[in-house]
PDB file of N, CA and C in Angstrom:
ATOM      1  N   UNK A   1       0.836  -1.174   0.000  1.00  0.00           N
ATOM      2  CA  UNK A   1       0.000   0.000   0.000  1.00  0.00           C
ATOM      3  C   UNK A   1       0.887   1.245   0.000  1.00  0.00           C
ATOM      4  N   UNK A   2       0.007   2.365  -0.764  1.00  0.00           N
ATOM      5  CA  UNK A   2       0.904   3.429  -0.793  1.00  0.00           C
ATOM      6  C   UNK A   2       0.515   4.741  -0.517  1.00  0.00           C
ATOM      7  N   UNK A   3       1.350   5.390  -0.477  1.00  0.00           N
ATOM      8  CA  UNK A   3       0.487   7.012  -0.111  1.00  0.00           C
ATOM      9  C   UNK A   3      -0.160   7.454  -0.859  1.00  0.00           C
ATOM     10  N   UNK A   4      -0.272   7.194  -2.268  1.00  0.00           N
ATOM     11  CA  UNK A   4      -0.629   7.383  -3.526  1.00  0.00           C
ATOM     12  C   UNK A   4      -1.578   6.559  -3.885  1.00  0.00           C
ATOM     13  N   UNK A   5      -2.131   6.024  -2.992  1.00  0.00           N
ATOM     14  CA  UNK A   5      -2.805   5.005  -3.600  1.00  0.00           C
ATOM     15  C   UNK A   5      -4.307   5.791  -3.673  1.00  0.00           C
ATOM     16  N   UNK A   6      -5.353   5.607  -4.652  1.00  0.00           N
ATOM     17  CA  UNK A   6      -6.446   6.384  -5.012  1.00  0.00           C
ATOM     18  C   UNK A   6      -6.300   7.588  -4.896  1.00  0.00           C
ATOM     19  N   UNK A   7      -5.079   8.342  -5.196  1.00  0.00           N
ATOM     20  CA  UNK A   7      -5.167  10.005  -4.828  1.00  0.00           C
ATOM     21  C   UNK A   7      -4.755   9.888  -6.577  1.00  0.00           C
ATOM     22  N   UNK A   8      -5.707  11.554  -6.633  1.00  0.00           N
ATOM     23  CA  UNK A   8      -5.362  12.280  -8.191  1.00  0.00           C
ATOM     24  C   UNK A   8      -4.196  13.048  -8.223  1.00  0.00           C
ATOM     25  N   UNK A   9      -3.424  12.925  -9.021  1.00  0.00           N
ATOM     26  CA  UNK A   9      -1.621  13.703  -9.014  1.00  0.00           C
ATOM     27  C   UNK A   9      -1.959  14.554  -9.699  1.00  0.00           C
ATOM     28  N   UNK A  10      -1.269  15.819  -9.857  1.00  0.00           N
ATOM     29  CA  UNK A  10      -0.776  17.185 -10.383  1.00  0.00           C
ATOM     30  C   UNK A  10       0.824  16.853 -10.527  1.00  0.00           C
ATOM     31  N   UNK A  11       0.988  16.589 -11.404  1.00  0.00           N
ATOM     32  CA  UNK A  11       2.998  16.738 -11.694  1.00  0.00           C
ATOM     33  C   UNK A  11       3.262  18.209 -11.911  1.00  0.00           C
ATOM     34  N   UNK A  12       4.093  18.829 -11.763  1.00  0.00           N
ATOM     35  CA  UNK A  12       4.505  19.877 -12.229  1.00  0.00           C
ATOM     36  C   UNK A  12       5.927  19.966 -12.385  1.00  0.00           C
ATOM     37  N   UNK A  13       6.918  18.645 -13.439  1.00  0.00           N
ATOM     38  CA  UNK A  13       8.221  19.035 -13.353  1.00  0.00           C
ATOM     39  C   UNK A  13       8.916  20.147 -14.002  1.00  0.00           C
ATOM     40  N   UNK A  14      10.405  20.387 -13.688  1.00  0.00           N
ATOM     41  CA  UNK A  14      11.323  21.470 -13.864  1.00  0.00           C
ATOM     42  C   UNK A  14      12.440  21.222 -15.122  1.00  0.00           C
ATOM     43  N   UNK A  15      12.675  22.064 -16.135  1.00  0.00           N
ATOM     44  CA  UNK A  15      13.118  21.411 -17.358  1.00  0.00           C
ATOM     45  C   UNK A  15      14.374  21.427 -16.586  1.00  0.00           C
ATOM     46  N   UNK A  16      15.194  21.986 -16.008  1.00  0.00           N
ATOM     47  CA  UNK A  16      16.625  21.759 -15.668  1.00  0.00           C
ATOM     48  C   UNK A  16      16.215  21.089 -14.319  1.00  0.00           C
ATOM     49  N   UNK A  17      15.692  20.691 -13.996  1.00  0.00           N
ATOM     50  CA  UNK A  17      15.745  19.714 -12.871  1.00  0.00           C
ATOM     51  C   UNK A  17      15.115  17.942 -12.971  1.00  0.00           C
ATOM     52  N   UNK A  18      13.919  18.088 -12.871  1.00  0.00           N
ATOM     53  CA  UNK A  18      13.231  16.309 -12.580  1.00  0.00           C
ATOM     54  C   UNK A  18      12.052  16.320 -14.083  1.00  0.00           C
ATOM     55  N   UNK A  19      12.052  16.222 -14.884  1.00  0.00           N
ATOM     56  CA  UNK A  19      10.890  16.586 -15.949  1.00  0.00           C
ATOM     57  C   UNK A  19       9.646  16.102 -15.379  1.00  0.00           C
ATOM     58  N   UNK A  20       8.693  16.509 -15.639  1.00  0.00           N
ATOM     59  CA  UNK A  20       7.168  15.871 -15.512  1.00  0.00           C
ATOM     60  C   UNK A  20       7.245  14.292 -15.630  1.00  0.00           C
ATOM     61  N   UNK A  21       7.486  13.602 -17.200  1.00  0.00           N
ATOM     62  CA  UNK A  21       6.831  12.288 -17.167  1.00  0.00           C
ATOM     63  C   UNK A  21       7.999  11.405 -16.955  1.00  0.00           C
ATOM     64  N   UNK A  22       9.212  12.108 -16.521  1.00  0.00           N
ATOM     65  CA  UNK A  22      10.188  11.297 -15.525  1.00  0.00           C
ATOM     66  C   UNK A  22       9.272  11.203 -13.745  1.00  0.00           C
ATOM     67  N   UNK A  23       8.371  11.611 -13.575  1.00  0.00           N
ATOM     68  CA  UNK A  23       8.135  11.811 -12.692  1.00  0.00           C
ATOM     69  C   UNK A  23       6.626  11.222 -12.059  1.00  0.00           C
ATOM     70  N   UNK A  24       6.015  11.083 -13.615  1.00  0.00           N
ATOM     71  CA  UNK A  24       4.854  10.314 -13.596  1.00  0.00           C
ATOM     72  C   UNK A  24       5.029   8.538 -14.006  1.00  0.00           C
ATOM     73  N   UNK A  25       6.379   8.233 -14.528  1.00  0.00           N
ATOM     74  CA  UNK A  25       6.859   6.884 -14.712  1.00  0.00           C
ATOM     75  C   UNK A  25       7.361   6.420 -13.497  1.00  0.00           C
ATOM     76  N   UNK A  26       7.680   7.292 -12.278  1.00  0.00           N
ATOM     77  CA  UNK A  26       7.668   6.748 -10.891  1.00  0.00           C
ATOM     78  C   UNK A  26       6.352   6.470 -10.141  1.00  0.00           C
ATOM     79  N   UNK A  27       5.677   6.931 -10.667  1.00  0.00           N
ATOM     80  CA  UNK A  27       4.470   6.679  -9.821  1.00  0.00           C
ATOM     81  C   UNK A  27       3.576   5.681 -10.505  1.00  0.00           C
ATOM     82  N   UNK A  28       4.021   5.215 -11.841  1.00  0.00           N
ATOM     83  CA  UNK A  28       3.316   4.050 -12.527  1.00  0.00           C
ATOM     84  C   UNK A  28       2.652   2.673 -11.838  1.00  0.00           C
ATOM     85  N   UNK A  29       3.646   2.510 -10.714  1.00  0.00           N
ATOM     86  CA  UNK A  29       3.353   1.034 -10.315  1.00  0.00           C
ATOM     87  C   UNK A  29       2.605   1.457  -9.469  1.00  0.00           C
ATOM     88  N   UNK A  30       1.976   2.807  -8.856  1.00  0.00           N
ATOM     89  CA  UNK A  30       0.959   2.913  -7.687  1.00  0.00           C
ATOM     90  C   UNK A  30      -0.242   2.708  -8.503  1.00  0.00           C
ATOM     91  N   UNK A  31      -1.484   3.226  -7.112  1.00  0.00           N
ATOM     92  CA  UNK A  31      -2.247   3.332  -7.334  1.00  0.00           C
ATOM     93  C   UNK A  31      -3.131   4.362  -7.924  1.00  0.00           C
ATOM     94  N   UNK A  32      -2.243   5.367  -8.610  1.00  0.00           N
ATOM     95  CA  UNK A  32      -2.306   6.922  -8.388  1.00  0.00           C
ATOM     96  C   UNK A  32      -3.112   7.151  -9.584  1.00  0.00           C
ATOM     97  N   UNK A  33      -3.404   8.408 -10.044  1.00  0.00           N
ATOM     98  CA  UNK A  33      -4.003   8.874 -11.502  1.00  0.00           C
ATOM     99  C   UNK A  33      -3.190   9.857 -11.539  1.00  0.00           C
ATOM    100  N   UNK A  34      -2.711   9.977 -12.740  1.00  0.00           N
ATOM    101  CA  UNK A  34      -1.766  11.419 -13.034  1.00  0.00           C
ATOM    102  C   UNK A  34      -2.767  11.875 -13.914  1.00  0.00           C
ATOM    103  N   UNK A  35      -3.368  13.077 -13.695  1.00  0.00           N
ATOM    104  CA  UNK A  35      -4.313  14.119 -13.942  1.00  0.00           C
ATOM    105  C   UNK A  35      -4.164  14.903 -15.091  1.00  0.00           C
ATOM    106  N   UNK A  36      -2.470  15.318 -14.733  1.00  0.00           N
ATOM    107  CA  UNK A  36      -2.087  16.648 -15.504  1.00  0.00           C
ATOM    108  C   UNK A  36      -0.505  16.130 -14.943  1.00  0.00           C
ATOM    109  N   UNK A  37       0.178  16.515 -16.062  1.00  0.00           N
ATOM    110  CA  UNK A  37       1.732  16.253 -16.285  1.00  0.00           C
ATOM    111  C   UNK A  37       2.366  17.268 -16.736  1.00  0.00           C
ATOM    112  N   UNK A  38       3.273  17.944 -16.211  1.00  0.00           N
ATOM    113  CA  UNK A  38       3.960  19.173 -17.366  1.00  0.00           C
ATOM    114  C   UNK A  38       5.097  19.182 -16.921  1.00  0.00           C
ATOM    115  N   UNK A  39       5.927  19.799 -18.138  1.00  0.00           N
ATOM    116  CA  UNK A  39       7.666  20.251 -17.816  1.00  0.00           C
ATOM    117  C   UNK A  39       7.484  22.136 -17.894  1.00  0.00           C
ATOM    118  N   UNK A  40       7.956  22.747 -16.586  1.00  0.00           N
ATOM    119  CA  UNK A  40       7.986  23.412 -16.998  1.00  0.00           C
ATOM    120  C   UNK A  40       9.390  24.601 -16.794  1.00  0.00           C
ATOM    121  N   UNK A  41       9.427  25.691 -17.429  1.00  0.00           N
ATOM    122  CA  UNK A  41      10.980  26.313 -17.251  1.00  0.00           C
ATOM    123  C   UNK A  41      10.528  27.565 -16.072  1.00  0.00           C
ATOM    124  N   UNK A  42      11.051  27.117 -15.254  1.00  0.00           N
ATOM    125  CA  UNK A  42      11.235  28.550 -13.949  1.00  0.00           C
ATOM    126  C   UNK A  42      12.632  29.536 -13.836  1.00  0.00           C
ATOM    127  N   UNK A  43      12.360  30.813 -14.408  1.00  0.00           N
ATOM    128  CA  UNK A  43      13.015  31.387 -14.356  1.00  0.00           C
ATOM    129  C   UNK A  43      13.004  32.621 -13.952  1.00  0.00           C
TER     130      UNK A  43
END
């Protein structure tokens, strides 16, 4: 069981840091829903 388990995700990754669907391919084996996925640039 996981913390993730039946919760809806918001990704919001960082292009020079963790990308979005590097980030939603970790959470694949939960139970999770990824909602919304993005890379985005903070500057």
């Amino acid at each position: 069981m996981s913390v993730f388990d039946g919760k809806k995700i918001v990704i919001i990754g960082d292009r020079d840091g963790i990308p979005g669907p590097a980030i939603a391919e970790c959470l694949k084996n939960t139970q999770a829903e990824v909602v919304y996925s993005a890379t985005e640039c903070f500057v």
